[in-house]
PDB file of N, CA and C in Angstrom:
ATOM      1  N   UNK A   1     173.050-102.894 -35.473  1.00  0.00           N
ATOM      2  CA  UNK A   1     173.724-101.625 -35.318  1.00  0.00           C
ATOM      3  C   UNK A   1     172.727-100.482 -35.436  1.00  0.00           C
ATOM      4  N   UNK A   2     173.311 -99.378 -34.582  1.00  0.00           N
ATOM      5  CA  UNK A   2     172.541 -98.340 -34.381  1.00  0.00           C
ATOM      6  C   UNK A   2     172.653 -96.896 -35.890  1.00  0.00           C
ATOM      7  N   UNK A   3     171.437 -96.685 -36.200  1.00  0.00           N
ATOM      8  CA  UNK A   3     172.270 -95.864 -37.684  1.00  0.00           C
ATOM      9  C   UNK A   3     172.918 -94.313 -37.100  1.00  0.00           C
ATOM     10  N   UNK A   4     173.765 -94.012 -37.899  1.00  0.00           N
ATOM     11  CA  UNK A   4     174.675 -92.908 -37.460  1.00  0.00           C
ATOM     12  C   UNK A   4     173.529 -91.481 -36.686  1.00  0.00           C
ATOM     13  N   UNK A   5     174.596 -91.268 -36.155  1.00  0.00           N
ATOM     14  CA  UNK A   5     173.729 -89.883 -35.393  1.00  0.00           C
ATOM     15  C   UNK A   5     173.443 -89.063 -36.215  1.00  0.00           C
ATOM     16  N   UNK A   6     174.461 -88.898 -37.363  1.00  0.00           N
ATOM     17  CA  UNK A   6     173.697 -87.530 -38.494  1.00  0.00           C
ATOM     18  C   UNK A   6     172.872 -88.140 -38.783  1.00  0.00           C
ATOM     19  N   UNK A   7     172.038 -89.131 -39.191  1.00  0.00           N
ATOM     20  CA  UNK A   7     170.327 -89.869 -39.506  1.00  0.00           C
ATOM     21  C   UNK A   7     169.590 -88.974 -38.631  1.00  0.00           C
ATOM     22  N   UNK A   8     169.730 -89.387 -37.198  1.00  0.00           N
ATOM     23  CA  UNK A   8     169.287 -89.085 -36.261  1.00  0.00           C
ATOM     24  C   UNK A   8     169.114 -87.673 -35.970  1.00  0.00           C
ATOM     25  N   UNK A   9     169.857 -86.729 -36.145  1.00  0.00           N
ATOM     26  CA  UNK A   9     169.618 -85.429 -36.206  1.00  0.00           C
ATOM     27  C   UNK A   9     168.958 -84.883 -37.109  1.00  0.00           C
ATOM     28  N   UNK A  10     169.145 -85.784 -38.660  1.00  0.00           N
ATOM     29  CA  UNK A  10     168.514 -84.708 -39.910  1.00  0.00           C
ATOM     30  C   UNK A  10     166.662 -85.417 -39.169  1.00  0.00           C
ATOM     31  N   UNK A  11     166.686 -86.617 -38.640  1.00  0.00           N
ATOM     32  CA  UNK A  11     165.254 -87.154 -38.707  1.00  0.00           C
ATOM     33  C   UNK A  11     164.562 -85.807 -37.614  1.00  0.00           C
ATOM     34  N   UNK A  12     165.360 -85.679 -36.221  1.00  0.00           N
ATOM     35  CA  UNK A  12     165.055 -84.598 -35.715  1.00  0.00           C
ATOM     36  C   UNK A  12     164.304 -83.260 -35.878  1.00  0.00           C
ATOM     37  N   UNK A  13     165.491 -82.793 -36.617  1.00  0.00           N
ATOM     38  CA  UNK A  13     165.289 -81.478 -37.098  1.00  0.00           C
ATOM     39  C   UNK A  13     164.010 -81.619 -38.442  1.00  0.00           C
ATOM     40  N   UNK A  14     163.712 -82.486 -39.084  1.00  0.00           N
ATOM     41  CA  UNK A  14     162.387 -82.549 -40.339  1.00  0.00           C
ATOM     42  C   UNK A  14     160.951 -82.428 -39.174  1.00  0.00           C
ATOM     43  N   UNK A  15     161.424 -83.245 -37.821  1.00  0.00           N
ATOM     44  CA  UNK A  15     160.314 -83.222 -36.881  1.00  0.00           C
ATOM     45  C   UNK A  15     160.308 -82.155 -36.370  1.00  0.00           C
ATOM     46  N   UNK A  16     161.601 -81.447 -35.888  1.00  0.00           N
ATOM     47  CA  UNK A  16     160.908 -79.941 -35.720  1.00  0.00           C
ATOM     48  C   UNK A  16     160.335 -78.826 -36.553  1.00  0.00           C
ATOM     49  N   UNK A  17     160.892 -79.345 -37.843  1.00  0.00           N
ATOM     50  CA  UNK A  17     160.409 -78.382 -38.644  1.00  0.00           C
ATOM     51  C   UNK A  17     159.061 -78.464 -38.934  1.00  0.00           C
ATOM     52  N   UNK A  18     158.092 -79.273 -38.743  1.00  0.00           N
ATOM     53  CA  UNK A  18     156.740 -79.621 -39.150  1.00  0.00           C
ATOM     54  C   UNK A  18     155.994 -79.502 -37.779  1.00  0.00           C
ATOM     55  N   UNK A  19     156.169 -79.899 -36.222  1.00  0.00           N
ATOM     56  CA  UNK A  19     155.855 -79.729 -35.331  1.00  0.00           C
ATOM     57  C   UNK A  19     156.052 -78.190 -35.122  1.00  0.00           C
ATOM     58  N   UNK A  20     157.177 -77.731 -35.149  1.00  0.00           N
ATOM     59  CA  UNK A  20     156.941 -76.314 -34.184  1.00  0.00           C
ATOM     60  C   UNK A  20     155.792 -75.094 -34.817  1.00  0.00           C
ATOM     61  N   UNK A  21     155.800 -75.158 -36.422  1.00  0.00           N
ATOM     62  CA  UNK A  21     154.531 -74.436 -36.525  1.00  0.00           C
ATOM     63  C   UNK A  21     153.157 -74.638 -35.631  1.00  0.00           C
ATOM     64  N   UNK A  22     152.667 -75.506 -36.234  1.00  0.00           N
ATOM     65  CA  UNK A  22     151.648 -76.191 -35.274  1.00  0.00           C
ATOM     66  C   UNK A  22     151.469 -75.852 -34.078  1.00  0.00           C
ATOM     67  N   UNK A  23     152.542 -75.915 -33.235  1.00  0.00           N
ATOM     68  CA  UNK A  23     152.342 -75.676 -31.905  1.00  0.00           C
ATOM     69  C   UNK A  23     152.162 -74.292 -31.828  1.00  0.00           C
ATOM     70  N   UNK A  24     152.939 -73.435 -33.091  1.00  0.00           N
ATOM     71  CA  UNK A  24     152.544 -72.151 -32.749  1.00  0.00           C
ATOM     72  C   UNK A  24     150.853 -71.544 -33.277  1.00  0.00           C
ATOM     73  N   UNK A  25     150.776 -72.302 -34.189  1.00  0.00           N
ATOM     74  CA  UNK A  25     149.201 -71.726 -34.236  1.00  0.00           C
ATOM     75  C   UNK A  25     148.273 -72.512 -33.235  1.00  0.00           C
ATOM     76  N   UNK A  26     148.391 -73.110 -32.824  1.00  0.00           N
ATOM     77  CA  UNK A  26     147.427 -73.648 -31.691  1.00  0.00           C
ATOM     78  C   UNK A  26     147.504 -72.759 -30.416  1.00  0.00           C
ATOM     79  N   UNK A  27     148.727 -72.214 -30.173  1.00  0.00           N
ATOM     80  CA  UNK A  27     149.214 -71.551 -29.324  1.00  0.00           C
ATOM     81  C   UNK A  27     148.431 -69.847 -29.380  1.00  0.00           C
ATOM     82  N   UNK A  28     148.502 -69.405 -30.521  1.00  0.00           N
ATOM     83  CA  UNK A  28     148.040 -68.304 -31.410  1.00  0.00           C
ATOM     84  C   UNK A  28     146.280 -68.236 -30.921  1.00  0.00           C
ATOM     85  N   UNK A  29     145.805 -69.762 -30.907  1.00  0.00           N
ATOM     86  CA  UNK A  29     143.805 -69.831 -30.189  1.00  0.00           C
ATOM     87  C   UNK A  29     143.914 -70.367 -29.150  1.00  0.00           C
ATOM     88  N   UNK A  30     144.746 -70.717 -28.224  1.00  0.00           N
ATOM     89  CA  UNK A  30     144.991 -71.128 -27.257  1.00  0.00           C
ATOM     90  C   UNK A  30     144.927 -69.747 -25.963  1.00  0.00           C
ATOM     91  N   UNK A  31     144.620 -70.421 -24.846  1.00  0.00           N
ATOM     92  CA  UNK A  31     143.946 -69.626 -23.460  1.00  0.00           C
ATOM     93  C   UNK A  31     145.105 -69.543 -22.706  1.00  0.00           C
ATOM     94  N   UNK A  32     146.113 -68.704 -22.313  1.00  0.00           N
ATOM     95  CA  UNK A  32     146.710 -68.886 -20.942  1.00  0.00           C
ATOM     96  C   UNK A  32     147.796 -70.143 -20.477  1.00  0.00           C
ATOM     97  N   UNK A  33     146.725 -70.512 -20.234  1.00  0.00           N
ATOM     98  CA  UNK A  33     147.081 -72.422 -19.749  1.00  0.00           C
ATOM     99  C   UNK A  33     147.642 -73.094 -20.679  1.00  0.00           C
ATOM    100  N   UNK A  34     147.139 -73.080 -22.196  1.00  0.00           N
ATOM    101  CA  UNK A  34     147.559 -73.883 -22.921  1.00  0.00           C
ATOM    102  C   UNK A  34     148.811 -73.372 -23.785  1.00  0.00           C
ATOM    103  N   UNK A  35     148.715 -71.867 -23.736  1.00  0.00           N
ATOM    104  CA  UNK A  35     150.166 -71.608 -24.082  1.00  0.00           C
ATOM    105  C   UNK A  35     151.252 -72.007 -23.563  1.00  0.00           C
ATOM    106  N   UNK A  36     150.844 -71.761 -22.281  1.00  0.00           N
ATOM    107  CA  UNK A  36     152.094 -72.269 -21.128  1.00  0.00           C
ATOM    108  C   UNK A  36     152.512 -73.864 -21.069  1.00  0.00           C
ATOM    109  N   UNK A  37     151.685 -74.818 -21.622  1.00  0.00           N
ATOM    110  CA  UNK A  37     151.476 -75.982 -21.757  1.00  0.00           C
ATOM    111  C   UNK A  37     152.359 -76.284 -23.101  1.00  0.00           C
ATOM    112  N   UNK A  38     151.969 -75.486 -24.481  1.00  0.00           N
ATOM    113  CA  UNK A  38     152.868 -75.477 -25.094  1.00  0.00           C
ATOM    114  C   UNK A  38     154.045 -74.849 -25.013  1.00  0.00           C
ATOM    115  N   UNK A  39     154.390 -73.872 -24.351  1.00  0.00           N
ATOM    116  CA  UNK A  39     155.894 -73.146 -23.843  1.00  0.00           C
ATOM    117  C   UNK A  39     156.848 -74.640 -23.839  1.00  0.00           C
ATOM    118  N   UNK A  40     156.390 -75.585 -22.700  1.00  0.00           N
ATOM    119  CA  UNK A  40     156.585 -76.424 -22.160  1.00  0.00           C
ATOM    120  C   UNK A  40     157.104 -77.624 -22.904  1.00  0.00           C
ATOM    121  N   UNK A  41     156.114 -77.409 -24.198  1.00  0.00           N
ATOM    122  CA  UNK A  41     156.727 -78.696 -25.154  1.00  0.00           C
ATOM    123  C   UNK A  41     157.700 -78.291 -26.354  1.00  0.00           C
ATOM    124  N   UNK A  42     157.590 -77.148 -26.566  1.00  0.00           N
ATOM    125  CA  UNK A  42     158.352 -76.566 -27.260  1.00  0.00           C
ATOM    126  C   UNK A  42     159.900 -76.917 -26.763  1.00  0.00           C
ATOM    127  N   UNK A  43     160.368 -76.422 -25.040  1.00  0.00           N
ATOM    128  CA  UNK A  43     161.076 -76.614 -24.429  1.00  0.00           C
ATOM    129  C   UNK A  43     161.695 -77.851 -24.494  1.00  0.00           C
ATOM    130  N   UNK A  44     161.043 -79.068 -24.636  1.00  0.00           N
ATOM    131  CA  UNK A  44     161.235 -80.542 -24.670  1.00  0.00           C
ATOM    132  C   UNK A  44     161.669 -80.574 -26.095  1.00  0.00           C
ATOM    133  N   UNK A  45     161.067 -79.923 -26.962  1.00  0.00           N
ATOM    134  CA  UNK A  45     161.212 -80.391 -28.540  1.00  0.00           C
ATOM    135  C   UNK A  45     162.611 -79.584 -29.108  1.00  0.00           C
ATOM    136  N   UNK A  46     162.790 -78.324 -28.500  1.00  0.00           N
ATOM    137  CA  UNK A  46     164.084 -77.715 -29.092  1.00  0.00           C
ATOM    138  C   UNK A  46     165.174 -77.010 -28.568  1.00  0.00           C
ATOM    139  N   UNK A  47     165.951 -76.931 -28.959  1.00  0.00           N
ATOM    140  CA  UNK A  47     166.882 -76.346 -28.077  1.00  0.00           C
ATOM    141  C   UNK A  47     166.907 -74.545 -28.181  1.00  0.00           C
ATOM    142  N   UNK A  48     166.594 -74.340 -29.105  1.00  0.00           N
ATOM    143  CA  UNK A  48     165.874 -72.785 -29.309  1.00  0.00           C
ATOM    144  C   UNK A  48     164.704 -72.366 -28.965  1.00  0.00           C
ATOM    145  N   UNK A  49     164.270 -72.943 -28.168  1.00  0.00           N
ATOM    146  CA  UNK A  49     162.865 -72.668 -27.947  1.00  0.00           C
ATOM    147  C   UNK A  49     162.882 -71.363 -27.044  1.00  0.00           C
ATOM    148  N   UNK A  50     163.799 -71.209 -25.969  1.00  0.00           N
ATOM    149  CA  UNK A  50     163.501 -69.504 -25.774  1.00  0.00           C
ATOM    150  C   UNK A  50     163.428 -68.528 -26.256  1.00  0.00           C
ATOM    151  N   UNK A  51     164.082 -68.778 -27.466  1.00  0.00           N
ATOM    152  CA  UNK A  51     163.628 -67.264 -28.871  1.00  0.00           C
ATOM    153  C   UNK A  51     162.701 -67.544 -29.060  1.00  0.00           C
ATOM    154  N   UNK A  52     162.147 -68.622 -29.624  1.00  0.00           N
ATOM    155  CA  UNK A  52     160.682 -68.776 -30.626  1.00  0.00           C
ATOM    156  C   UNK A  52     159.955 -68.745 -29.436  1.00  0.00           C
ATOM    157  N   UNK A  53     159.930 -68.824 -28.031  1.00  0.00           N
ATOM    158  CA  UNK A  53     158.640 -68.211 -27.047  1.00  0.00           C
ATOM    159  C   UNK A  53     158.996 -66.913 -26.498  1.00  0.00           C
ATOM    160  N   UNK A  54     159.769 -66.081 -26.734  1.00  0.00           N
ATOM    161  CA  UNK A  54     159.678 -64.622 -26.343  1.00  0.00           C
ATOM    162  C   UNK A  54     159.497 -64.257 -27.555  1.00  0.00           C
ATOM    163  N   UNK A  55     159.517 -64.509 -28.564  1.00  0.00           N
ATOM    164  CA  UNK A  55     159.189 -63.555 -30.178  1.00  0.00           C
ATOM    165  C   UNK A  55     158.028 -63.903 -30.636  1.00  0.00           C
ATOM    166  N   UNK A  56     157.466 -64.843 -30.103  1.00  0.00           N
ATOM    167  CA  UNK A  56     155.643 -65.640 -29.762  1.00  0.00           C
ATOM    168  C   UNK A  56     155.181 -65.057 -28.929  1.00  0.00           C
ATOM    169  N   UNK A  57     155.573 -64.050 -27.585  1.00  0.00           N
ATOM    170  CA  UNK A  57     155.092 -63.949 -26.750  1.00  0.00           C
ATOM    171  C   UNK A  57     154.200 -64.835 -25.685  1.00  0.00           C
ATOM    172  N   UNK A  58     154.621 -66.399 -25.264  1.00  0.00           N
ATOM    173  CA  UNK A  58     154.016 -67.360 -25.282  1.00  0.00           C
ATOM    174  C   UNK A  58     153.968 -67.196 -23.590  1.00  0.00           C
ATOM    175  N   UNK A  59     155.115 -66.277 -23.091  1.00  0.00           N
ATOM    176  CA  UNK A  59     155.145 -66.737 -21.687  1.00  0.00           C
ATOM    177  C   UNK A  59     155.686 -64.888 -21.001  1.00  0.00           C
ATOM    178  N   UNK A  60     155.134 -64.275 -20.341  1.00  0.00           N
ATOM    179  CA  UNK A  60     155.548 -63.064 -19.992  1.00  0.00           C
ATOM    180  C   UNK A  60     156.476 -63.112 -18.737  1.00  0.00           C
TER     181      UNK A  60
END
């Protein structure tokens, strides 16, 4: 058996909470390209990710 979806969401959300910094300071020494590269994974990783890249300024 598969474990319940609330597992699955709290495991989620601990991974976004530790990933999305990261991506933002890399993003922060990052060129152009690689912002946009992270825009991109951010996008994949959350469902809020259009606030946290217009208040990042990640993508104009």
């Amino acid at each position: 058996m598969s474990g319940s979806e609330r597992a699955r969401e709290l495991r989620r959300r601990r991974h976004r909470t530790k990933k999305v910094p990261k991506l933002l300071a890399k993003a922060e020494k990052g060129s152009p390209a690689e912002k946009s590269a992270i825009a991109d994974k951010l996008r994949r990783l959350t469902p809020g990710a259009e606030v946290i890249i217009a208040a990042h300024g990640l993508e104009e």
